[in-house]
PDB file of N, CA and C in Angstrom:
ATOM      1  N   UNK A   1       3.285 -38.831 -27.408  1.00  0.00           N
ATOM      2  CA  UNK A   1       2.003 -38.525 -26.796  1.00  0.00           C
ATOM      3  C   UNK A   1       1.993 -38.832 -25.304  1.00  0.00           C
ATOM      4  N   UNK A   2       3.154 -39.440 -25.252  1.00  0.00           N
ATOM      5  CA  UNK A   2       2.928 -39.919 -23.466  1.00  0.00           C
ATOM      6  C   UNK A   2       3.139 -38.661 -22.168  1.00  0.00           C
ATOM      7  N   UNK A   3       3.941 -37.684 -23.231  1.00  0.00           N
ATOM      8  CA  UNK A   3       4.509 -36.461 -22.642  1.00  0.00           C
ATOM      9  C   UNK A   3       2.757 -35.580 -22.190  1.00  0.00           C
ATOM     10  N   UNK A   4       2.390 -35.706 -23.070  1.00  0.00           N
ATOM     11  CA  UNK A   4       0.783 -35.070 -23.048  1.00  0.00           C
ATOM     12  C   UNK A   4      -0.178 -35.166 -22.032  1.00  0.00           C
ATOM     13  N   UNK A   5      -0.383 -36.640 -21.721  1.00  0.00           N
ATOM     14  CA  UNK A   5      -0.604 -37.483 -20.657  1.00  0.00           C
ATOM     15  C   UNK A   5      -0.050 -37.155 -19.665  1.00  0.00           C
ATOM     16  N   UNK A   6       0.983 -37.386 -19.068  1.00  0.00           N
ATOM     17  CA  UNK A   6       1.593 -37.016 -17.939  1.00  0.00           C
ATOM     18  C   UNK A   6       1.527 -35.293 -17.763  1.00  0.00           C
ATOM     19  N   UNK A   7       1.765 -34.170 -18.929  1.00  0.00           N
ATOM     20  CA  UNK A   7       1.324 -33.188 -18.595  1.00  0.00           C
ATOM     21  C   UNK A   7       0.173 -32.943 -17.965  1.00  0.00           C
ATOM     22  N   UNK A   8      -1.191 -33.545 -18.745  1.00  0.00           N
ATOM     23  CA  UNK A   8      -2.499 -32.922 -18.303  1.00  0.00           C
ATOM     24  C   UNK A   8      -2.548 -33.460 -16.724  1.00  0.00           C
ATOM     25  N   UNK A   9      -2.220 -34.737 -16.199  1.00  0.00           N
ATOM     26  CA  UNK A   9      -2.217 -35.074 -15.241  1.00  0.00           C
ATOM     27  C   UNK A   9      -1.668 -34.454 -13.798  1.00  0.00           C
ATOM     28  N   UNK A  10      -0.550 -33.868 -14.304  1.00  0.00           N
ATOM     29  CA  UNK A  10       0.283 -33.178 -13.808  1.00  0.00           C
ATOM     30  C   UNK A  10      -0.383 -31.315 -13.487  1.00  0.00           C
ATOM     31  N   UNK A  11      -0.897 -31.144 -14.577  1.00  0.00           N
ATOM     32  CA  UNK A  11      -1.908 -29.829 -14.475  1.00  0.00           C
ATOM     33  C   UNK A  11      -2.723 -29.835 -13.486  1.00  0.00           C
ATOM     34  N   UNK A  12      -3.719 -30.993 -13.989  1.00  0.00           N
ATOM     35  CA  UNK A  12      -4.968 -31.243 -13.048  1.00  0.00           C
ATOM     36  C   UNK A  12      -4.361 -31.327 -11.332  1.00  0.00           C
ATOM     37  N   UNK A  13      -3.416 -32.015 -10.693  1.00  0.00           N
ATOM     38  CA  UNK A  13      -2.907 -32.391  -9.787  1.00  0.00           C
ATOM     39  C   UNK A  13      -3.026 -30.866  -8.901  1.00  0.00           C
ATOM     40  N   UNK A  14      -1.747 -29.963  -9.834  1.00  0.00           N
ATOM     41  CA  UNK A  14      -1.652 -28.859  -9.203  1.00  0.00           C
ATOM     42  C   UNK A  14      -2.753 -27.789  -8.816  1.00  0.00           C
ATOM     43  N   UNK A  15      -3.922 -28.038 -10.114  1.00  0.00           N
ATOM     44  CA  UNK A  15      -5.178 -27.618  -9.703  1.00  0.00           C
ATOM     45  C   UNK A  15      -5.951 -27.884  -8.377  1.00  0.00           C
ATOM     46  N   UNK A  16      -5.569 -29.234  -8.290  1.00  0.00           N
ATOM     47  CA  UNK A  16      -6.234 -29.886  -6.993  1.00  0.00           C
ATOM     48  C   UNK A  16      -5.771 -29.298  -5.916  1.00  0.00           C
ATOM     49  N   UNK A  17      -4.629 -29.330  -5.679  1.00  0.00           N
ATOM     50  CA  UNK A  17      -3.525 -29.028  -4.612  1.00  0.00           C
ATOM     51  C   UNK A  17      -3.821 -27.645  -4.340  1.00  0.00           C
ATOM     52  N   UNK A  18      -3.995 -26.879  -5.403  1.00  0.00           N
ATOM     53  CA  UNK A  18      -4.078 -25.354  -4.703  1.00  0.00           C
ATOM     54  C   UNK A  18      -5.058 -24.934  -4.767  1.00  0.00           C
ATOM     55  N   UNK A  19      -6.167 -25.424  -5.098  1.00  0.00           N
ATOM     56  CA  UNK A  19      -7.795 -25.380  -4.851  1.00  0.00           C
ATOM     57  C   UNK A  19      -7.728 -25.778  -3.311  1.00  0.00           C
ATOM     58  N   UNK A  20      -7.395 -26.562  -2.796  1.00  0.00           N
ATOM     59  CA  UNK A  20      -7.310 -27.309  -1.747  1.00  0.00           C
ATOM     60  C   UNK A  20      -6.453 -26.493  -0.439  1.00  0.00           C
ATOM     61  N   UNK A  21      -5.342 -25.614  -0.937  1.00  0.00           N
ATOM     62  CA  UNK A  21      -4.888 -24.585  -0.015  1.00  0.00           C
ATOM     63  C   UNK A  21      -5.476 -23.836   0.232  1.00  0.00           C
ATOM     64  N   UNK A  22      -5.843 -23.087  -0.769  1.00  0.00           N
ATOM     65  CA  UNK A  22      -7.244 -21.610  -0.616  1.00  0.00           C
ATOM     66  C   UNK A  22      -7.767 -21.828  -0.131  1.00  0.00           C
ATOM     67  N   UNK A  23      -8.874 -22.797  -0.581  1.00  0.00           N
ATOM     68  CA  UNK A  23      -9.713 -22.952   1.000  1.00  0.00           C
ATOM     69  C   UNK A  23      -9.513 -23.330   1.900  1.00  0.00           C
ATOM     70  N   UNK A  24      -8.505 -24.478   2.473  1.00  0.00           N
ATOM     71  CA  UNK A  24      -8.325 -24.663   3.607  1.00  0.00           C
ATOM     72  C   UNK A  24      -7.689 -23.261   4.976  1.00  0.00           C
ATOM     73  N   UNK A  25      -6.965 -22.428   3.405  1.00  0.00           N
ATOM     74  CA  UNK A  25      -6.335 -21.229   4.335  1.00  0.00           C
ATOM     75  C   UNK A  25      -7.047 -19.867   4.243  1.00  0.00           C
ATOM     76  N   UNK A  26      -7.894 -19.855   3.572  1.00  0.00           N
ATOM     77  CA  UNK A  26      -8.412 -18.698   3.073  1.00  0.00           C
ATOM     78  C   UNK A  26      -9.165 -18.220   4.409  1.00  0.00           C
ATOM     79  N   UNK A  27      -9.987 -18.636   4.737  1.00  0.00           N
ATOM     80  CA  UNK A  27     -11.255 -18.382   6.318  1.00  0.00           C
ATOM     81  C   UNK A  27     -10.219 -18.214   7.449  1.00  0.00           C
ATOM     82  N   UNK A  28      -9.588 -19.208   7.437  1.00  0.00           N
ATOM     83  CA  UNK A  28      -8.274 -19.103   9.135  1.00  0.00           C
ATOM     84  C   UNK A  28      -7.706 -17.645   9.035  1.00  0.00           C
ATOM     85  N   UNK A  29      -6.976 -17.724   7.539  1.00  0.00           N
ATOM     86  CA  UNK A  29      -6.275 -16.436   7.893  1.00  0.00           C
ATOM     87  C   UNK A  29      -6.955 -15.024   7.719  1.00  0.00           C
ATOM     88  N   UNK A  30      -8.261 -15.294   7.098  1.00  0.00           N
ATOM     89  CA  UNK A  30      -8.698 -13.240   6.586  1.00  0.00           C
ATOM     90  C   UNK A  30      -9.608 -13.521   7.992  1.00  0.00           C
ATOM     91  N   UNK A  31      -9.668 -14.129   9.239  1.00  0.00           N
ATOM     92  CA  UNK A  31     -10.794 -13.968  10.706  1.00  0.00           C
ATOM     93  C   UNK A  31      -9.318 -13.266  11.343  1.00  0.00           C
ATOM     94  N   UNK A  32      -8.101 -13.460  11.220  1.00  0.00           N
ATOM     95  CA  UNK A  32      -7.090 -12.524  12.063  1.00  0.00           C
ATOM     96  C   UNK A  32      -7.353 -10.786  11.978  1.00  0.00           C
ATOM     97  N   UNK A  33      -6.902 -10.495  12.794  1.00  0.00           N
ATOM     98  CA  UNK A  33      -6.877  -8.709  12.869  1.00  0.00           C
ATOM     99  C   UNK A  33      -6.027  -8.211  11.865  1.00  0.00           C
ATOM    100  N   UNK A  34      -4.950  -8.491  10.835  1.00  0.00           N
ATOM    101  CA  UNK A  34      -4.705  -8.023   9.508  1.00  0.00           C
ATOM    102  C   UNK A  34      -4.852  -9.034   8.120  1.00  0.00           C
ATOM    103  N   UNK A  35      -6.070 -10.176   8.668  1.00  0.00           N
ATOM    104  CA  UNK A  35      -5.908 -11.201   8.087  1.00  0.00           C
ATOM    105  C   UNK A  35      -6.166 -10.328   6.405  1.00  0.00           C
ATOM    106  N   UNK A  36      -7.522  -9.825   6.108  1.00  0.00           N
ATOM    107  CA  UNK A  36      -7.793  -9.353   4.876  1.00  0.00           C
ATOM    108  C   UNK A  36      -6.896  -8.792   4.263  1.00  0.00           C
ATOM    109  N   UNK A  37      -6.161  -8.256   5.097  1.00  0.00           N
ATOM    110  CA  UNK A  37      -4.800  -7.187   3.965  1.00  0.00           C
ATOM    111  C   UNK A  37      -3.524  -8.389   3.666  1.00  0.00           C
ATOM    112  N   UNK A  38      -3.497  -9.376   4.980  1.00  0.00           N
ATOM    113  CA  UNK A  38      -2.489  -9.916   4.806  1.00  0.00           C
ATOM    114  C   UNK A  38      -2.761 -11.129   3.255  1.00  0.00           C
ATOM    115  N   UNK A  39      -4.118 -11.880   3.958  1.00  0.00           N
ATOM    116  CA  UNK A  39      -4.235 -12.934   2.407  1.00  0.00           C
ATOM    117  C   UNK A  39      -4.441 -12.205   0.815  1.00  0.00           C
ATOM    118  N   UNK A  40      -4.489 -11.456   0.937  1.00  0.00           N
ATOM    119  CA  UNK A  40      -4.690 -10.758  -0.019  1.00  0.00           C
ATOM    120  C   UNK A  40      -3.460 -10.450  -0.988  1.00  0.00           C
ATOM    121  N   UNK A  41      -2.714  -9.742   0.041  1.00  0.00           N
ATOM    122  CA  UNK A  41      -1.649  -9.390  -0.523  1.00  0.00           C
ATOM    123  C   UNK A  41      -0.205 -10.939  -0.580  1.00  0.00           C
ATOM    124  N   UNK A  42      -0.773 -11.683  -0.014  1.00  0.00           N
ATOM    125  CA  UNK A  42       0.615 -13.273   0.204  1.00  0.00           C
ATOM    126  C   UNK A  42      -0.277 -13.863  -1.246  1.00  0.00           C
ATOM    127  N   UNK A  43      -1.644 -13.627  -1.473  1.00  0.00           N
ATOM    128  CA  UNK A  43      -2.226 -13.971  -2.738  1.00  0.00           C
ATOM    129  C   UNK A  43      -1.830 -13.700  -4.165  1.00  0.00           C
ATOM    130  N   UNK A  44      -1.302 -12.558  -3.981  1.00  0.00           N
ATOM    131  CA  UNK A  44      -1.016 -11.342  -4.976  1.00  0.00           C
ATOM    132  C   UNK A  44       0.398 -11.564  -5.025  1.00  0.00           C
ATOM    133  N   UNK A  45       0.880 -11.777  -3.954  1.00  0.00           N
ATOM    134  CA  UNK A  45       2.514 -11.871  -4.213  1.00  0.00           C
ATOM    135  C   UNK A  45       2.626 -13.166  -4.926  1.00  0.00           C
ATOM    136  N   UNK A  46       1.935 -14.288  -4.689  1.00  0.00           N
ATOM    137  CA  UNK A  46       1.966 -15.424  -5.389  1.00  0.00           C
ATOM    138  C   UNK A  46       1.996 -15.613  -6.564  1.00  0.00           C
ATOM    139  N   UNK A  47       1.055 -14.428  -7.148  1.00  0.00           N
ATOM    140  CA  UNK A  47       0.140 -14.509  -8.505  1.00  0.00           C
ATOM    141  C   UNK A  47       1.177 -13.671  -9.421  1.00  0.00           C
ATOM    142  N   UNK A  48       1.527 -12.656  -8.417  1.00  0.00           N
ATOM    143  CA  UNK A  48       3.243 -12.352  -9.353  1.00  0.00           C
ATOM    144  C   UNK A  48       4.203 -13.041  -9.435  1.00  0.00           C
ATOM    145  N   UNK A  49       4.617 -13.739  -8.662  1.00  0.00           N
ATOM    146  CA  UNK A  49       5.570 -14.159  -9.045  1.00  0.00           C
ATOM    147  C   UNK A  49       5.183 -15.588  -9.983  1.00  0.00           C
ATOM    148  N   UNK A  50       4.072 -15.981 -10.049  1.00  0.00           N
ATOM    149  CA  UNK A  50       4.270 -16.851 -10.912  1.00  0.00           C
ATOM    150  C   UNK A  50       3.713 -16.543 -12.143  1.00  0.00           C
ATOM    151  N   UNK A  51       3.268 -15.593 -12.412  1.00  0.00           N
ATOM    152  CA  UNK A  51       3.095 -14.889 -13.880  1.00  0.00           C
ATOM    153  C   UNK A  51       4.898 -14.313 -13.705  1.00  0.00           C
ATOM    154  N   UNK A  52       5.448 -13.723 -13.682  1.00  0.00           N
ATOM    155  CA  UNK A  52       6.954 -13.438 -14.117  1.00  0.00           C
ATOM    156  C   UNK A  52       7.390 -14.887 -14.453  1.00  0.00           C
ATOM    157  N   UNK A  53       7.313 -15.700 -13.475  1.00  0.00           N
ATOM    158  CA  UNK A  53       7.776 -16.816 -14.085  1.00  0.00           C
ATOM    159  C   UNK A  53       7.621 -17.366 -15.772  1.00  0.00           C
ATOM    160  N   UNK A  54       6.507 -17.700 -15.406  1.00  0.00           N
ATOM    161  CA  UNK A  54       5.770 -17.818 -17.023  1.00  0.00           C
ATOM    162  C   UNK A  54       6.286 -16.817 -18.289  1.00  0.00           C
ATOM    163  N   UNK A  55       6.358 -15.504 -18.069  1.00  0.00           N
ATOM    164  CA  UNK A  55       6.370 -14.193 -18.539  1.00  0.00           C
ATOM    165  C   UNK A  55       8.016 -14.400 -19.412  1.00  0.00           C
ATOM    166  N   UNK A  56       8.843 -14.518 -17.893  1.00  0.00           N
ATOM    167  CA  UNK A  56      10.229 -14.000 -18.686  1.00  0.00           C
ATOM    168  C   UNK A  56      10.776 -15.776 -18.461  1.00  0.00           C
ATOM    169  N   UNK A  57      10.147 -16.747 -18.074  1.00  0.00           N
ATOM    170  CA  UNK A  57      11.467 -17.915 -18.405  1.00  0.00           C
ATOM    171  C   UNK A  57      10.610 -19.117 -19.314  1.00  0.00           C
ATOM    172  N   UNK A  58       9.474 -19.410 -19.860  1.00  0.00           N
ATOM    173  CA  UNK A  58       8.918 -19.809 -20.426  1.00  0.00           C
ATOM    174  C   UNK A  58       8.924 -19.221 -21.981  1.00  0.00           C
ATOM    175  N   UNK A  59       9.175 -20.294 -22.814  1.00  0.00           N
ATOM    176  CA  UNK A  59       9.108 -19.616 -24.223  1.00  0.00           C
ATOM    177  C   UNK A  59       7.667 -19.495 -24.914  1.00  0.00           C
ATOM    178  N   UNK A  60       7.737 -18.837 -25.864  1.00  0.00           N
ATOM    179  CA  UNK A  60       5.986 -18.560 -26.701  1.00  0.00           C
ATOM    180  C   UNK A  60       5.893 -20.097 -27.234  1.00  0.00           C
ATOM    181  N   UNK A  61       4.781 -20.972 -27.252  1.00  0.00           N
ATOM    182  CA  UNK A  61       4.875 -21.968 -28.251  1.00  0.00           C
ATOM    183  C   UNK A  61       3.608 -21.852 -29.043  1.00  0.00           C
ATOM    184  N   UNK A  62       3.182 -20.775 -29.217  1.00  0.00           N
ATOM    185  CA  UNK A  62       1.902 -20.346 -30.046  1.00  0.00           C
ATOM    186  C   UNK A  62       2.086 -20.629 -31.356  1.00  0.00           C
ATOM    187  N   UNK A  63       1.200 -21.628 -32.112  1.00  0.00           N
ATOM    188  CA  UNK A  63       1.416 -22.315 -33.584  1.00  0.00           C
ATOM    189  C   UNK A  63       2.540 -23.124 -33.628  1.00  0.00           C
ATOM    190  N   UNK A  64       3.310 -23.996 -32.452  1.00  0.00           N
ATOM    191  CA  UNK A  64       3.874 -24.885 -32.944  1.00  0.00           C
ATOM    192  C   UNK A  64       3.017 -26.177 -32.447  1.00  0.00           C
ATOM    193  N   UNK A  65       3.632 -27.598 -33.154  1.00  0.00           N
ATOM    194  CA  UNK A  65       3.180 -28.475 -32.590  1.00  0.00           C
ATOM    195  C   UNK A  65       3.975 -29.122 -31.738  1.00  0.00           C
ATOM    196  N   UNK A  66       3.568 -30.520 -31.669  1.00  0.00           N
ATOM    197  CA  UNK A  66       3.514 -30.985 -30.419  1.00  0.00           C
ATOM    198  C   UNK A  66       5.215 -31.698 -30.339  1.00  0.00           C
ATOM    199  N   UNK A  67       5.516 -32.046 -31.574  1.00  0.00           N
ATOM    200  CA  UNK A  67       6.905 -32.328 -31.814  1.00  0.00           C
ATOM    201  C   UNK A  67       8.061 -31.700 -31.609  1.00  0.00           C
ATOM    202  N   UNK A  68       7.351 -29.980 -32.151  1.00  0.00           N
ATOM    203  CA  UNK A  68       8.481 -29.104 -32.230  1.00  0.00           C
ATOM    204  C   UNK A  68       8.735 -28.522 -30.633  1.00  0.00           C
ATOM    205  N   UNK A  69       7.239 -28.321 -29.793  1.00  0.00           N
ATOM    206  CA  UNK A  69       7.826 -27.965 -28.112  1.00  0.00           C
ATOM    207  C   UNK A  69       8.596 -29.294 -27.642  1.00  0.00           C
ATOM    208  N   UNK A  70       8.391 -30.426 -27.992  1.00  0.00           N
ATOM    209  CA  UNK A  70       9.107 -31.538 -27.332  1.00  0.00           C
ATOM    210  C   UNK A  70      10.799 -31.220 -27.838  1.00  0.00           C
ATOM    211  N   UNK A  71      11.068 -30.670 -29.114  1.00  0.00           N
ATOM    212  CA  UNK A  71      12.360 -30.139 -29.153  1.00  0.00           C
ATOM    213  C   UNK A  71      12.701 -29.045 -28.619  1.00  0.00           C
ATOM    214  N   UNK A  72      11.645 -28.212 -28.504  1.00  0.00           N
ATOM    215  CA  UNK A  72      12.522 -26.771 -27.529  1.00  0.00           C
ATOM    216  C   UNK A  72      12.506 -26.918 -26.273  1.00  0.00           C
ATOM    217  N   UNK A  73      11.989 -28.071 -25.521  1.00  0.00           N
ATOM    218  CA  UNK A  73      12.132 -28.129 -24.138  1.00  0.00           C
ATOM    219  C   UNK A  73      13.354 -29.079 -23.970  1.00  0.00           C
ATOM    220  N   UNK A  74      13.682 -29.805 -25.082  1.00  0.00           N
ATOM    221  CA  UNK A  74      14.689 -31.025 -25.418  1.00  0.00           C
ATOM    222  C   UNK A  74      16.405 -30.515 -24.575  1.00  0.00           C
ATOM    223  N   UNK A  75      16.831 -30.363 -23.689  1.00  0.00           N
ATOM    224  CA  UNK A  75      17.889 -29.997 -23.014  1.00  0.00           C
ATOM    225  C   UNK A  75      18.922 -30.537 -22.678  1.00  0.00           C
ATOM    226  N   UNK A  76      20.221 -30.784 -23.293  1.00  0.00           N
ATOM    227  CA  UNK A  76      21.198 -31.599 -23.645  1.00  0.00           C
ATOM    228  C   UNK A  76      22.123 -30.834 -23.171  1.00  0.00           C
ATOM    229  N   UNK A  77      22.907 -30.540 -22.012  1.00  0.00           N
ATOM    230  CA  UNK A  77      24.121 -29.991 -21.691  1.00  0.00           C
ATOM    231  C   UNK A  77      25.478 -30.586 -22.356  1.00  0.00           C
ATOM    232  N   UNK A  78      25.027 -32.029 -22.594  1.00  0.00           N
ATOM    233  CA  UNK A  78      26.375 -33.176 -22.960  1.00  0.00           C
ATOM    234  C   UNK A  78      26.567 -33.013 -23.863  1.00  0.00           C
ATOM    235  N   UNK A  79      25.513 -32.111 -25.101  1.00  0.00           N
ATOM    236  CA  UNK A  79      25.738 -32.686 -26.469  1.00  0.00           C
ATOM    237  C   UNK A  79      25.837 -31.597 -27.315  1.00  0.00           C
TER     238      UNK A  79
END
């Protein structure tokens, strides 16, 4: 369960962090002369590439529990 813990923590964090970029960058950059096309689209490029991520290198863990993802993430080159 400690894995759980440190996940949600770890979630929330990154939530913070990029709640915290957007707005800090969002107003600076769409007041430039291609700002709207540009944040938009560095937004979008973001949002793809980290859905592919998810998409093709993340496995399904839909209906397992909490034991069995702690074994499929379990990564042993040595053994």
């Amino acid at each position: 369960m400690s894995v759980r813990s440190t996940a949600v923590g770890l979630a929330t964090a990154t939530n913070w962090v990029s709640n915290f970029v957007v707005t800090m960058t969002f107003l600076t950059i769409s007041e430039t002369y291609f700002g709207q096309v540009f944040i938009w689209g560095l937004f979008g490029l973001i949002l793809l590439f980290g859905w592919l991520f998810i998409f093709i290198l993340l496995p399904e863990t839909k209906g397992y529990n909490l034991e069995r993802i702690l074994l499929l993430f379990k990564y042993s080159p040595s053994s």
